[in-house]
ModelCIF file with pLDDT and N, C-alpha, C, O atoms, coordinates in Angstrom:
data_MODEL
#
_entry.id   MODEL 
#
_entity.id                         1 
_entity.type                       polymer 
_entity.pdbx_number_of_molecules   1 
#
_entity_poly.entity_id                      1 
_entity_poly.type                           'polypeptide(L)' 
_entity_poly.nstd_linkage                   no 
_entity_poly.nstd_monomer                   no 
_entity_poly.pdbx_seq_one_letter_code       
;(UNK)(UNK)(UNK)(UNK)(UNK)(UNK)(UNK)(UNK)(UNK)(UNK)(UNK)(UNK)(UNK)(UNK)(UNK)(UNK)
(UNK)(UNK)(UNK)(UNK)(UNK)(UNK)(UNK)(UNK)(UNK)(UNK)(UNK)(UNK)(UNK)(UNK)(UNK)(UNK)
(UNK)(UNK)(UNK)(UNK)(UNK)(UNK)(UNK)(UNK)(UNK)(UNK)(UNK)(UNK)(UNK)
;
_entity_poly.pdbx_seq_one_letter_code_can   XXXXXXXXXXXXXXXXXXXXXXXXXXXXXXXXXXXXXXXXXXXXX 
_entity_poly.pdbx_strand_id                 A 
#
loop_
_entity_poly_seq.entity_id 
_entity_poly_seq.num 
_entity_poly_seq.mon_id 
_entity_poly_seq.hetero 
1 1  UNK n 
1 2  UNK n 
1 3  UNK n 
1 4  UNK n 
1 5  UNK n 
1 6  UNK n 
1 7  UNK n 
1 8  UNK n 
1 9  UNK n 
1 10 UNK n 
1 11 UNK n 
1 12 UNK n 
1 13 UNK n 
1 14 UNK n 
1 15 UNK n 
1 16 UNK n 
1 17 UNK n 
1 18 UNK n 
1 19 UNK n 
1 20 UNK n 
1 21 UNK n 
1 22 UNK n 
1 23 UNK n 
1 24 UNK n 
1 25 UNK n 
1 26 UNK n 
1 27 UNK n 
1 28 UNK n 
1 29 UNK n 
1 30 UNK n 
1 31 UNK n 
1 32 UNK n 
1 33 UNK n 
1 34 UNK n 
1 35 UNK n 
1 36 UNK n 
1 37 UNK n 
1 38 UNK n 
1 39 UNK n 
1 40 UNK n 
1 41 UNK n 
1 42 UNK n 
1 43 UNK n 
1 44 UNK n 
1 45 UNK n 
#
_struct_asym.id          A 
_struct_asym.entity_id   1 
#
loop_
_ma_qa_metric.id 
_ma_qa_metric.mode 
_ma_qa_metric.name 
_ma_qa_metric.software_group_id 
_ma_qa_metric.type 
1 global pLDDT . pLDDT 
2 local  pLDDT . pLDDT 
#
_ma_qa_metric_global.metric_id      1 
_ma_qa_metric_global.metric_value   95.24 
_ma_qa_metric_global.model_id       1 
_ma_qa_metric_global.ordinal_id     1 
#
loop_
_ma_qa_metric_local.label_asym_id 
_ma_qa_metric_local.label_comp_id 
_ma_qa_metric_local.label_seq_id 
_ma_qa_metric_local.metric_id 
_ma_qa_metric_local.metric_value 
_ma_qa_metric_local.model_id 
_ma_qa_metric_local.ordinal_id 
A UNK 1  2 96.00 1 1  
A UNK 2  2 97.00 1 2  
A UNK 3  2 95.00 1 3  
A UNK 4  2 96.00 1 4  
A UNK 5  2 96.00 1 5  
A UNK 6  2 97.00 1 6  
A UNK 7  2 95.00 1 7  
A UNK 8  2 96.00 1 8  
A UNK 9  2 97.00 1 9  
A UNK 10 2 95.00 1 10 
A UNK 11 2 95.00 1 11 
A UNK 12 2 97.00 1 12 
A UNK 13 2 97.00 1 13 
A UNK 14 2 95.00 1 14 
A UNK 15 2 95.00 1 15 
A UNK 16 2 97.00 1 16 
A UNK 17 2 97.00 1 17 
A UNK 18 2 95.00 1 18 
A UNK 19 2 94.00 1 19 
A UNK 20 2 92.00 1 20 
A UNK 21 2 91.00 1 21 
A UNK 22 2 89.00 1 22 
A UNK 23 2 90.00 1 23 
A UNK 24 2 88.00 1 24 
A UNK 25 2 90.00 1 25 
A UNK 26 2 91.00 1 26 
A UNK 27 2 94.00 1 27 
A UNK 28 2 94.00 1 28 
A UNK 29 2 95.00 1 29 
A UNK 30 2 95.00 1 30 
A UNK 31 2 96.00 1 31 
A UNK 32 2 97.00 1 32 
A UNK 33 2 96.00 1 33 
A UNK 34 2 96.00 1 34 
A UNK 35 2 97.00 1 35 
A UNK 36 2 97.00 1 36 
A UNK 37 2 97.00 1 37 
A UNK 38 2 97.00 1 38 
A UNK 39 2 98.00 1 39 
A UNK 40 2 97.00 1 40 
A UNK 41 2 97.00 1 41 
A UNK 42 2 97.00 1 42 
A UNK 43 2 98.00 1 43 
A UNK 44 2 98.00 1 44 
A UNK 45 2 97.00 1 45 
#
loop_
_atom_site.group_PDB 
_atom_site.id 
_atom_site.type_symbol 
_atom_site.label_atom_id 
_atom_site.label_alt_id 
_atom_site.label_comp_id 
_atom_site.label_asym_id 
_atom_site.label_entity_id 
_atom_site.label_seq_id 
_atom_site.pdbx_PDB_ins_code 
_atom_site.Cartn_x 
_atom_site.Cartn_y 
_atom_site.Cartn_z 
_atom_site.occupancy 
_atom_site.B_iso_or_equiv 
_atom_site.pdbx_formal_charge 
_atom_site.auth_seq_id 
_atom_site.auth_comp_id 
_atom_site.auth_asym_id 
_atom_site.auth_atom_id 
_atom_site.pdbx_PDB_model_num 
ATOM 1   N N  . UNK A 1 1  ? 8.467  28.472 7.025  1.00 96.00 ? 1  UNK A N  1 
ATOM 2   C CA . UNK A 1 1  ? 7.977  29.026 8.294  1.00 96.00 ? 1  UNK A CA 1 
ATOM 3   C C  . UNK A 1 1  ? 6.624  28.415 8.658  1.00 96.00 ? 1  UNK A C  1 
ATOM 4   O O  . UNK A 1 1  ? 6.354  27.939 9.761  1.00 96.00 ? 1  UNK A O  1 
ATOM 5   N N  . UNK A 1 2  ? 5.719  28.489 7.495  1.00 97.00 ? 2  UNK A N  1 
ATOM 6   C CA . UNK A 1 2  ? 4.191  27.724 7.888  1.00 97.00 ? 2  UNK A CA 1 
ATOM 7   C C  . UNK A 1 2  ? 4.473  26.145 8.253  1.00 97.00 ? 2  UNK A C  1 
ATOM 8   O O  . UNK A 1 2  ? 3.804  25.548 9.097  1.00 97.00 ? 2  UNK A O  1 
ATOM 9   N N  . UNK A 1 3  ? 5.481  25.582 7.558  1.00 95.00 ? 3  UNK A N  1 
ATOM 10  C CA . UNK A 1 3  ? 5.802  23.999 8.135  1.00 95.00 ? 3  UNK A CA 1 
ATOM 11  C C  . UNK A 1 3  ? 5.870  23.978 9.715  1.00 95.00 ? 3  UNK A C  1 
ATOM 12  O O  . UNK A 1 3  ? 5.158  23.423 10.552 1.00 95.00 ? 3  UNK A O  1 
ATOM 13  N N  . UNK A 1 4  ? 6.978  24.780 9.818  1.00 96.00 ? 4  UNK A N  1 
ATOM 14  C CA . UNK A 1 4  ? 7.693  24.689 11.118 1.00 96.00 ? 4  UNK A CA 1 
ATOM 15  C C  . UNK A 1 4  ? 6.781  24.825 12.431 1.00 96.00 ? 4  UNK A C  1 
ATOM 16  O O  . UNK A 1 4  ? 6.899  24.415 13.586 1.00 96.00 ? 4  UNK A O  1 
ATOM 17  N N  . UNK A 1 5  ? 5.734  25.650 11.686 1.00 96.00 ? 5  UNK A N  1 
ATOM 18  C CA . UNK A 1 5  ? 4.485  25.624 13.061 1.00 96.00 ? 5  UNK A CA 1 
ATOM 19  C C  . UNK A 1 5  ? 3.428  24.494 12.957 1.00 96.00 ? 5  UNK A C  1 
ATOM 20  O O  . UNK A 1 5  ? 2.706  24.062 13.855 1.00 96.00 ? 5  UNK A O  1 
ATOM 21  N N  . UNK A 1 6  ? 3.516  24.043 11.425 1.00 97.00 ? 6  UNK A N  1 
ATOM 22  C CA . UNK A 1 6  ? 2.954  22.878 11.485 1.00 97.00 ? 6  UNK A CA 1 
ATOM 23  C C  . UNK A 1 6  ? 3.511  21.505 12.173 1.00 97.00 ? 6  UNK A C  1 
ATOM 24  O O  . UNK A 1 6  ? 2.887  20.577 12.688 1.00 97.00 ? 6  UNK A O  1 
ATOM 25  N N  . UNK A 1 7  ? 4.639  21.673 12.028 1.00 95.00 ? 7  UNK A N  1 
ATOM 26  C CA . UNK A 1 7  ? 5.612  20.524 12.582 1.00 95.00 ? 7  UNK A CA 1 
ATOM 27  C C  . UNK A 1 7  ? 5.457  20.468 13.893 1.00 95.00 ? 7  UNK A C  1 
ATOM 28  O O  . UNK A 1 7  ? 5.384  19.374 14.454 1.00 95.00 ? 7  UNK A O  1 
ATOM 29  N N  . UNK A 1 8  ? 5.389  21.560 14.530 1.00 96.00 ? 8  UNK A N  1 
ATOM 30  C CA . UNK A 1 8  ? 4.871  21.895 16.493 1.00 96.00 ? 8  UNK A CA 1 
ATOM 31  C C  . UNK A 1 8  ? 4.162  21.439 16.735 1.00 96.00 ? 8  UNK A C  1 
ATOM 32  O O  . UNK A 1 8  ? 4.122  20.682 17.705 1.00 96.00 ? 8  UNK A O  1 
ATOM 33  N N  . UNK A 1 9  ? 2.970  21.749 15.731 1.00 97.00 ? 9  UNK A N  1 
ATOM 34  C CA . UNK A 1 9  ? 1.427  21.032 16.508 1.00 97.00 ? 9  UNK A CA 1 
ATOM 35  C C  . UNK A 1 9  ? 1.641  19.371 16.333 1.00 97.00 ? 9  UNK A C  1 
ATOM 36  O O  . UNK A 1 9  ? 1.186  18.491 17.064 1.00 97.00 ? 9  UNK A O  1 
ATOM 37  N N  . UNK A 1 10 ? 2.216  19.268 15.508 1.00 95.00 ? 10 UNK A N  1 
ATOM 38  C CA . UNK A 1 10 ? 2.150  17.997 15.098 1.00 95.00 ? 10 UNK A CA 1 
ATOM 39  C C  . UNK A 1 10 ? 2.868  16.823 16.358 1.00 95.00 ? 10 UNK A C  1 
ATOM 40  O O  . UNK A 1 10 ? 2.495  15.685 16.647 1.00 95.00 ? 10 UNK A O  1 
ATOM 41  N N  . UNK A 1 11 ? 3.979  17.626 16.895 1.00 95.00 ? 11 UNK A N  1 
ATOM 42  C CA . UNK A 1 11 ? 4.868  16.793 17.563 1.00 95.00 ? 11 UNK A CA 1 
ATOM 43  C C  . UNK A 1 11 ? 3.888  17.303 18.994 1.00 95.00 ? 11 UNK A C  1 
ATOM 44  O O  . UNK A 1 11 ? 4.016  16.485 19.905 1.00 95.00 ? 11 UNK A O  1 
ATOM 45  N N  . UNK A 1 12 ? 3.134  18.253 19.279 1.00 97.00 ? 12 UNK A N  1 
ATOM 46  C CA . UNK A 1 12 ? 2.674  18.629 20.590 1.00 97.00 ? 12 UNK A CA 1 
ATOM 47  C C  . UNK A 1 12 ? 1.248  17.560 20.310 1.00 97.00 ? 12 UNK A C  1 
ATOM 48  O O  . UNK A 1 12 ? 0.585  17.653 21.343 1.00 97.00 ? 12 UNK A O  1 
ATOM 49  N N  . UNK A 1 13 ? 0.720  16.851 19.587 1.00 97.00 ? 13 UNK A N  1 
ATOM 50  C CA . UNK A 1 13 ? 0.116  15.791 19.192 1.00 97.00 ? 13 UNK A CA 1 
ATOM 51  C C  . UNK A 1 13 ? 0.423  14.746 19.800 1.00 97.00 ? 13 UNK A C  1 
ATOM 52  O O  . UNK A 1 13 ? -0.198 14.286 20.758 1.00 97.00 ? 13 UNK A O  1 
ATOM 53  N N  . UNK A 1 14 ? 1.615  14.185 19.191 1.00 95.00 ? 14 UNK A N  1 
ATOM 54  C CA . UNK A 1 14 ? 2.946  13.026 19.627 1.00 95.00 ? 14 UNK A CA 1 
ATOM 55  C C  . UNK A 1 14 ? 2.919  13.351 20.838 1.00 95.00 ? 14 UNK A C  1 
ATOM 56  O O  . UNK A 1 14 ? 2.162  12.614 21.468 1.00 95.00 ? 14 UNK A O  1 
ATOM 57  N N  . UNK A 1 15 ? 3.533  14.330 21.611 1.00 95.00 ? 15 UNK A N  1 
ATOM 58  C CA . UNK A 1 15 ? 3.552  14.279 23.331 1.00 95.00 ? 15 UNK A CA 1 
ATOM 59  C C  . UNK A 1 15 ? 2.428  13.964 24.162 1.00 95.00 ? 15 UNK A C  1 
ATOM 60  O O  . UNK A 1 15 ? 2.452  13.382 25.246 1.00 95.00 ? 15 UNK A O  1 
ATOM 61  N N  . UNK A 1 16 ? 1.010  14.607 23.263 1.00 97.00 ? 16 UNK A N  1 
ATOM 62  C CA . UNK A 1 16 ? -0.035 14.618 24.135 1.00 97.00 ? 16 UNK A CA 1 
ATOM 63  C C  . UNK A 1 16 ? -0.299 13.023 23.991 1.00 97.00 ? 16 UNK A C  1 
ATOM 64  O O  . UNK A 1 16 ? -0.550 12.368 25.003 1.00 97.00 ? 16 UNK A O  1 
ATOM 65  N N  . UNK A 1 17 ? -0.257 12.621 23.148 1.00 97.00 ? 17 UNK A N  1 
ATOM 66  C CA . UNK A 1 17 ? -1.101 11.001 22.848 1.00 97.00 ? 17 UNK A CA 1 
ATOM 67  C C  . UNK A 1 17 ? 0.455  9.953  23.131 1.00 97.00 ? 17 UNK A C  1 
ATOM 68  O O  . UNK A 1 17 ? 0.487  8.814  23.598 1.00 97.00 ? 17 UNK A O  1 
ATOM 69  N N  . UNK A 1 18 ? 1.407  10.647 22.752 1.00 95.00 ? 18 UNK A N  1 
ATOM 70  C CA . UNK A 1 18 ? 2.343  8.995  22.909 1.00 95.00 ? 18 UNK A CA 1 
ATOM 71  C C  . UNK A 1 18 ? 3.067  9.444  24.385 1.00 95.00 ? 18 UNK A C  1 
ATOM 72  O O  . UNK A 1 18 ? 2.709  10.194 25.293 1.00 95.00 ? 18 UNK A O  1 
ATOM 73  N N  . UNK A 1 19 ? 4.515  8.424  24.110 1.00 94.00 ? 19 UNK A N  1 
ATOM 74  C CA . UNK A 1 19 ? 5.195  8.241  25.371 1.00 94.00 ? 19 UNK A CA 1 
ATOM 75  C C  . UNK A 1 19 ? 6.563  7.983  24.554 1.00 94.00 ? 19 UNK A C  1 
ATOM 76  O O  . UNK A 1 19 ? 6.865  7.149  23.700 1.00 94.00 ? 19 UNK A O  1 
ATOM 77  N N  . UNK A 1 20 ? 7.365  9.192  25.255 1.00 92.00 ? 20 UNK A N  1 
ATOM 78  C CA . UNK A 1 20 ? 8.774  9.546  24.341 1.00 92.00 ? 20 UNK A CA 1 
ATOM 79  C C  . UNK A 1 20 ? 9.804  7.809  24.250 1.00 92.00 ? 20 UNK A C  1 
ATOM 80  O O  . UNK A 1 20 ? 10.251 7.472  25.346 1.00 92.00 ? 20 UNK A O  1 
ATOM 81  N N  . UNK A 1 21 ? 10.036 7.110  23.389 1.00 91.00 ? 21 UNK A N  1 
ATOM 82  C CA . UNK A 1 21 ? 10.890 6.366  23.257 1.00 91.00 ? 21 UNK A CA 1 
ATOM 83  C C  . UNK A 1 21 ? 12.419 7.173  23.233 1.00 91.00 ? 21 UNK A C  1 
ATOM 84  O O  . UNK A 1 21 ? 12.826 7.838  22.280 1.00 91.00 ? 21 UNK A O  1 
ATOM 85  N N  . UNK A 1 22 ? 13.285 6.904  24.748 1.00 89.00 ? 22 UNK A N  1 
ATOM 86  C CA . UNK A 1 22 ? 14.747 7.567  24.298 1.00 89.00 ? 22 UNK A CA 1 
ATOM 87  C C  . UNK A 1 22 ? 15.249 7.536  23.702 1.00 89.00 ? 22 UNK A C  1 
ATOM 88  O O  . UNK A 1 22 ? 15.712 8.416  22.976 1.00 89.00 ? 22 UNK A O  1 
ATOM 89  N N  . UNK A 1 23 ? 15.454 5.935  23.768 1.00 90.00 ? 23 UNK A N  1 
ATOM 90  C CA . UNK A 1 23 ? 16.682 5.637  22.257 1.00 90.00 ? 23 UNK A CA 1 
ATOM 91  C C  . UNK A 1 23 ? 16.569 5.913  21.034 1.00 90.00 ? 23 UNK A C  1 
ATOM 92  O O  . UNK A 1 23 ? 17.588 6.240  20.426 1.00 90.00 ? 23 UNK A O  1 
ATOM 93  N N  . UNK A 1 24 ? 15.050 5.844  20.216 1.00 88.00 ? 24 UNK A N  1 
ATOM 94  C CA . UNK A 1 24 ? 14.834 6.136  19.779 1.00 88.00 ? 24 UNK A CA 1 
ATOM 95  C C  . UNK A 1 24 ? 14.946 7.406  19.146 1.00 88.00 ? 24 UNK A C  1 
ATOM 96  O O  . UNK A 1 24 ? 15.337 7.526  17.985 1.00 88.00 ? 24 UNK A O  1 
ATOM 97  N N  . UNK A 1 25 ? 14.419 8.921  20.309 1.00 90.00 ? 25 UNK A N  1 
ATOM 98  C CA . UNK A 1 25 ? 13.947 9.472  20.224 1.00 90.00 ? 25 UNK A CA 1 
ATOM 99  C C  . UNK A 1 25 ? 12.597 10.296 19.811 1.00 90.00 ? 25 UNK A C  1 
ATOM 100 O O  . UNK A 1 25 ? 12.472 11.516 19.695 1.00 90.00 ? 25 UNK A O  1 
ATOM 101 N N  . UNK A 1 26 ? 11.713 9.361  19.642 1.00 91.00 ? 26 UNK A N  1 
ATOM 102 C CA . UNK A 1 26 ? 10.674 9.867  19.409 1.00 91.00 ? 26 UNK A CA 1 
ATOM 103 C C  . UNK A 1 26 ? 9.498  9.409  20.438 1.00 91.00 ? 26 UNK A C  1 
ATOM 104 O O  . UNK A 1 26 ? 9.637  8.686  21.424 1.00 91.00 ? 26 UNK A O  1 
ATOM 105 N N  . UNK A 1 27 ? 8.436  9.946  20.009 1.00 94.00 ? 27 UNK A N  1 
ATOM 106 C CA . UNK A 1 27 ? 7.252  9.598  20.794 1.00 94.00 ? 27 UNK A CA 1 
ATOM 107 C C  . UNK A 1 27 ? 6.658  8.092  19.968 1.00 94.00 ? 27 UNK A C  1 
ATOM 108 O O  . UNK A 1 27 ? 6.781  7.968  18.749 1.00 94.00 ? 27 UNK A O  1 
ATOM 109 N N  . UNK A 1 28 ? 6.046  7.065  20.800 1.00 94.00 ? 28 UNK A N  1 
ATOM 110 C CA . UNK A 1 28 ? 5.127  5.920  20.510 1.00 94.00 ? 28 UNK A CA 1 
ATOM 111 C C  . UNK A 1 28 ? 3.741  6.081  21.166 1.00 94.00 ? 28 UNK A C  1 
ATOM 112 O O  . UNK A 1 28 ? 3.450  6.026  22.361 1.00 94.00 ? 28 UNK A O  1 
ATOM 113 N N  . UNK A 1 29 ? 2.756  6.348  19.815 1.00 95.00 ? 29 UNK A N  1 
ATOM 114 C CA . UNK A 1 29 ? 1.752  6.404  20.751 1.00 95.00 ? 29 UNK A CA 1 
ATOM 115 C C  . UNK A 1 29 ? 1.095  5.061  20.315 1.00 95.00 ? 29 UNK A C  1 
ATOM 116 O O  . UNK A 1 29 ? 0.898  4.531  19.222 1.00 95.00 ? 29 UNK A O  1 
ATOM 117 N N  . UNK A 1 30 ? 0.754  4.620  22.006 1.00 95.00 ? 30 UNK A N  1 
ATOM 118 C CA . UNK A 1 30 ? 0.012  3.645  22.167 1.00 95.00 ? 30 UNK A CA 1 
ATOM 119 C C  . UNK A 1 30 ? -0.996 3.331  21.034 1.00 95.00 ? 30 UNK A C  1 
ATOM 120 O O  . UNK A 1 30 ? -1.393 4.222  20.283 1.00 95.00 ? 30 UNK A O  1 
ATOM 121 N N  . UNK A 1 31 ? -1.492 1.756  20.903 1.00 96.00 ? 31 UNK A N  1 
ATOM 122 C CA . UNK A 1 31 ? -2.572 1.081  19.957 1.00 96.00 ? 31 UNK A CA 1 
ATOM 123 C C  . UNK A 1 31 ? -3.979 1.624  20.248 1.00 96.00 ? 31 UNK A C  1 
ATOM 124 O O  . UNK A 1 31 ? -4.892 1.529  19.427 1.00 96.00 ? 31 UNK A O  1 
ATOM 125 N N  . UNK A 1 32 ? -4.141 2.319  21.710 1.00 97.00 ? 32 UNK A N  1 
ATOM 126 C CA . UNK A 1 32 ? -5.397 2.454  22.366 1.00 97.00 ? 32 UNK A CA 1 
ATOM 127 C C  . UNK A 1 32 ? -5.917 4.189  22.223 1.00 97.00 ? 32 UNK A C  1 
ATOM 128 O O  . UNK A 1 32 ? -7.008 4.671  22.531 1.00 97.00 ? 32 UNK A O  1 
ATOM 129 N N  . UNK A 1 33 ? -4.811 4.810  21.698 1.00 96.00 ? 33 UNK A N  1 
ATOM 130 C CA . UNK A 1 33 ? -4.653 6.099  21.418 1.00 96.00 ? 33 UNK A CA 1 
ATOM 131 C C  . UNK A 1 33 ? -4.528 6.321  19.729 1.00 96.00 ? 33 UNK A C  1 
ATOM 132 O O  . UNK A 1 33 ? -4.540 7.488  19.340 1.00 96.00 ? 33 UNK A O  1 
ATOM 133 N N  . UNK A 1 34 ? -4.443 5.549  19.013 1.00 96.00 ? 34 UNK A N  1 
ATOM 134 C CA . UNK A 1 34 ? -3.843 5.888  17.911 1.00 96.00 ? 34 UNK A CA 1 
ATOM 135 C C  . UNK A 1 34 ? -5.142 6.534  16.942 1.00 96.00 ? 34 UNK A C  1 
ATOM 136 O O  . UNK A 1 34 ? -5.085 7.197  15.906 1.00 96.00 ? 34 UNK A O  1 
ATOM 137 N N  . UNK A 1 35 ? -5.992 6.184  17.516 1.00 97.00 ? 35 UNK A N  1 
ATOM 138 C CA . UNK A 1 35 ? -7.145 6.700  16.565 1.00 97.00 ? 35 UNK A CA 1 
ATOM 139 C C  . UNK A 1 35 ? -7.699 8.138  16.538 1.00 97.00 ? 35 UNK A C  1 
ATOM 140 O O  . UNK A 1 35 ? -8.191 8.781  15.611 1.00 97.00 ? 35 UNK A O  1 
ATOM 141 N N  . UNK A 1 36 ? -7.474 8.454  17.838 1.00 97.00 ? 36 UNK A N  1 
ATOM 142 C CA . UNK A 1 36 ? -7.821 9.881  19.196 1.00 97.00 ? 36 UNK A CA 1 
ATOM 143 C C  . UNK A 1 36 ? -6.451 10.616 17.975 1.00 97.00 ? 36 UNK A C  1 
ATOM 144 O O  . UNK A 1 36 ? -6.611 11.581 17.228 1.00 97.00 ? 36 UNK A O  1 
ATOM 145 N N  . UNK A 1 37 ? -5.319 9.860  18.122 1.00 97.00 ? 37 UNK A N  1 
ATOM 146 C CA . UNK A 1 37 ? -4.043 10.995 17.439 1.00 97.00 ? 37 UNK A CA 1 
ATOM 147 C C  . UNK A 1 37 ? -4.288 11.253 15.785 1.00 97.00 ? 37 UNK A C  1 
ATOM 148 O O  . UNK A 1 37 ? -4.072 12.205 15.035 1.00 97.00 ? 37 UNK A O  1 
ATOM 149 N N  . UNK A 1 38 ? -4.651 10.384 15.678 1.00 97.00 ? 38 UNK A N  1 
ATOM 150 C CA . UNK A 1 38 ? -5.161 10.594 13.953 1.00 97.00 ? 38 UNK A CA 1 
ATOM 151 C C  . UNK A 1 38 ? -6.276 11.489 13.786 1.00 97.00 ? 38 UNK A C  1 
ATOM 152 O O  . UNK A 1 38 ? -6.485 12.205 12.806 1.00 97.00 ? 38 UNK A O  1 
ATOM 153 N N  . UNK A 1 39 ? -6.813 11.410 14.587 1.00 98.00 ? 39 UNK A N  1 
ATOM 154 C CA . UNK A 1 39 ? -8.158 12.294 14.163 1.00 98.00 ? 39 UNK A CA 1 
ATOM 155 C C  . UNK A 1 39 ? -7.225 14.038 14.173 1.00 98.00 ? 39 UNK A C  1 
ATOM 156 O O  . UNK A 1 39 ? -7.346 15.024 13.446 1.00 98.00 ? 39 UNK A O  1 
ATOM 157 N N  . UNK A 1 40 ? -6.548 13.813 15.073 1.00 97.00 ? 40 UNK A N  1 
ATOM 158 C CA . UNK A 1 40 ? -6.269 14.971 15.709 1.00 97.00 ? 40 UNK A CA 1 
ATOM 159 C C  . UNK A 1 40 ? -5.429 15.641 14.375 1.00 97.00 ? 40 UNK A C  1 
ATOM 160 O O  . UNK A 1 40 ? -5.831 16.526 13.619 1.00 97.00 ? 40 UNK A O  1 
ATOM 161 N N  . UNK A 1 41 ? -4.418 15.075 14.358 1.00 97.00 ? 41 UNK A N  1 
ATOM 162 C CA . UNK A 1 41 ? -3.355 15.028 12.983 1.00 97.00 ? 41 UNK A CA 1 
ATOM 163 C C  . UNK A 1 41 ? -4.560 15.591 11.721 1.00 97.00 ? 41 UNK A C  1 
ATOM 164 O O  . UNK A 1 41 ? -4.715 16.766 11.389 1.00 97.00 ? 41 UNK A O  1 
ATOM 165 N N  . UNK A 1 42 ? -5.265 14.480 11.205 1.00 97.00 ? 42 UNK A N  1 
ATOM 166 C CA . UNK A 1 42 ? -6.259 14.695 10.130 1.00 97.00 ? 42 UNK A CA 1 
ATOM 167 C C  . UNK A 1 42 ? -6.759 15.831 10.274 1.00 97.00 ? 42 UNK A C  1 
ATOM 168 O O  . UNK A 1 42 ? -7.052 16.257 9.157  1.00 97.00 ? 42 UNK A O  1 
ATOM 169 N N  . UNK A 1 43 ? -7.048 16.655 11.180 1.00 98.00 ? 43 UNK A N  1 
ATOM 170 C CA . UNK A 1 43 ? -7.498 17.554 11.465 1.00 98.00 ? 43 UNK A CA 1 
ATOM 171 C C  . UNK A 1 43 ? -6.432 18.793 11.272 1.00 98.00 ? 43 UNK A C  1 
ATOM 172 O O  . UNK A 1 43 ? -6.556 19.685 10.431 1.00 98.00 ? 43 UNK A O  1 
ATOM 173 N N  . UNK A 1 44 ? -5.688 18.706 11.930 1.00 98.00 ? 44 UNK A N  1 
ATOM 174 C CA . UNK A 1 44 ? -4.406 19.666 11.999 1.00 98.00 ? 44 UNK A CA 1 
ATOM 175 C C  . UNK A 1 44 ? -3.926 20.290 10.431 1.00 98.00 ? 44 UNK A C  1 
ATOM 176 O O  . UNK A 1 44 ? -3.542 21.422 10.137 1.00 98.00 ? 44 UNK A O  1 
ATOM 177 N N  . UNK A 1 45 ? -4.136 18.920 9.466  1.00 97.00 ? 45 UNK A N  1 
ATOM 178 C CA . UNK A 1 45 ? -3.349 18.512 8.135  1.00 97.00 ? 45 UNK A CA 1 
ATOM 179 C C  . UNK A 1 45 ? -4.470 19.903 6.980  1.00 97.00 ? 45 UNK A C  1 
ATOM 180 O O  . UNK A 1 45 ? -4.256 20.018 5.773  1.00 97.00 ? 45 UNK A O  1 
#
């Protein structure tokens, strides 16, 4: 249960900083963002 809300913030991270790849399915966040999302993550963790 504590994952699963961890897993939220984590992916509401991914939305805020990347840009959903379809095929994929996931988010890519940009080279120019990636540092802004890490901090964020590192933080979260």
């Amino acid at each position: 249960a504590a994952g699963e809300e961890i897993e939220k913030s984590r992916l509401q991270i991914a939305q805020h900083y990347g840009v959903l790849d379809k095929e994929k399915n996931q988010y890519i966040v940009p080279p120019d963002k990636i540092a802004e999302a890490n901090k964020e993550i590192n933080d979260l963790f």
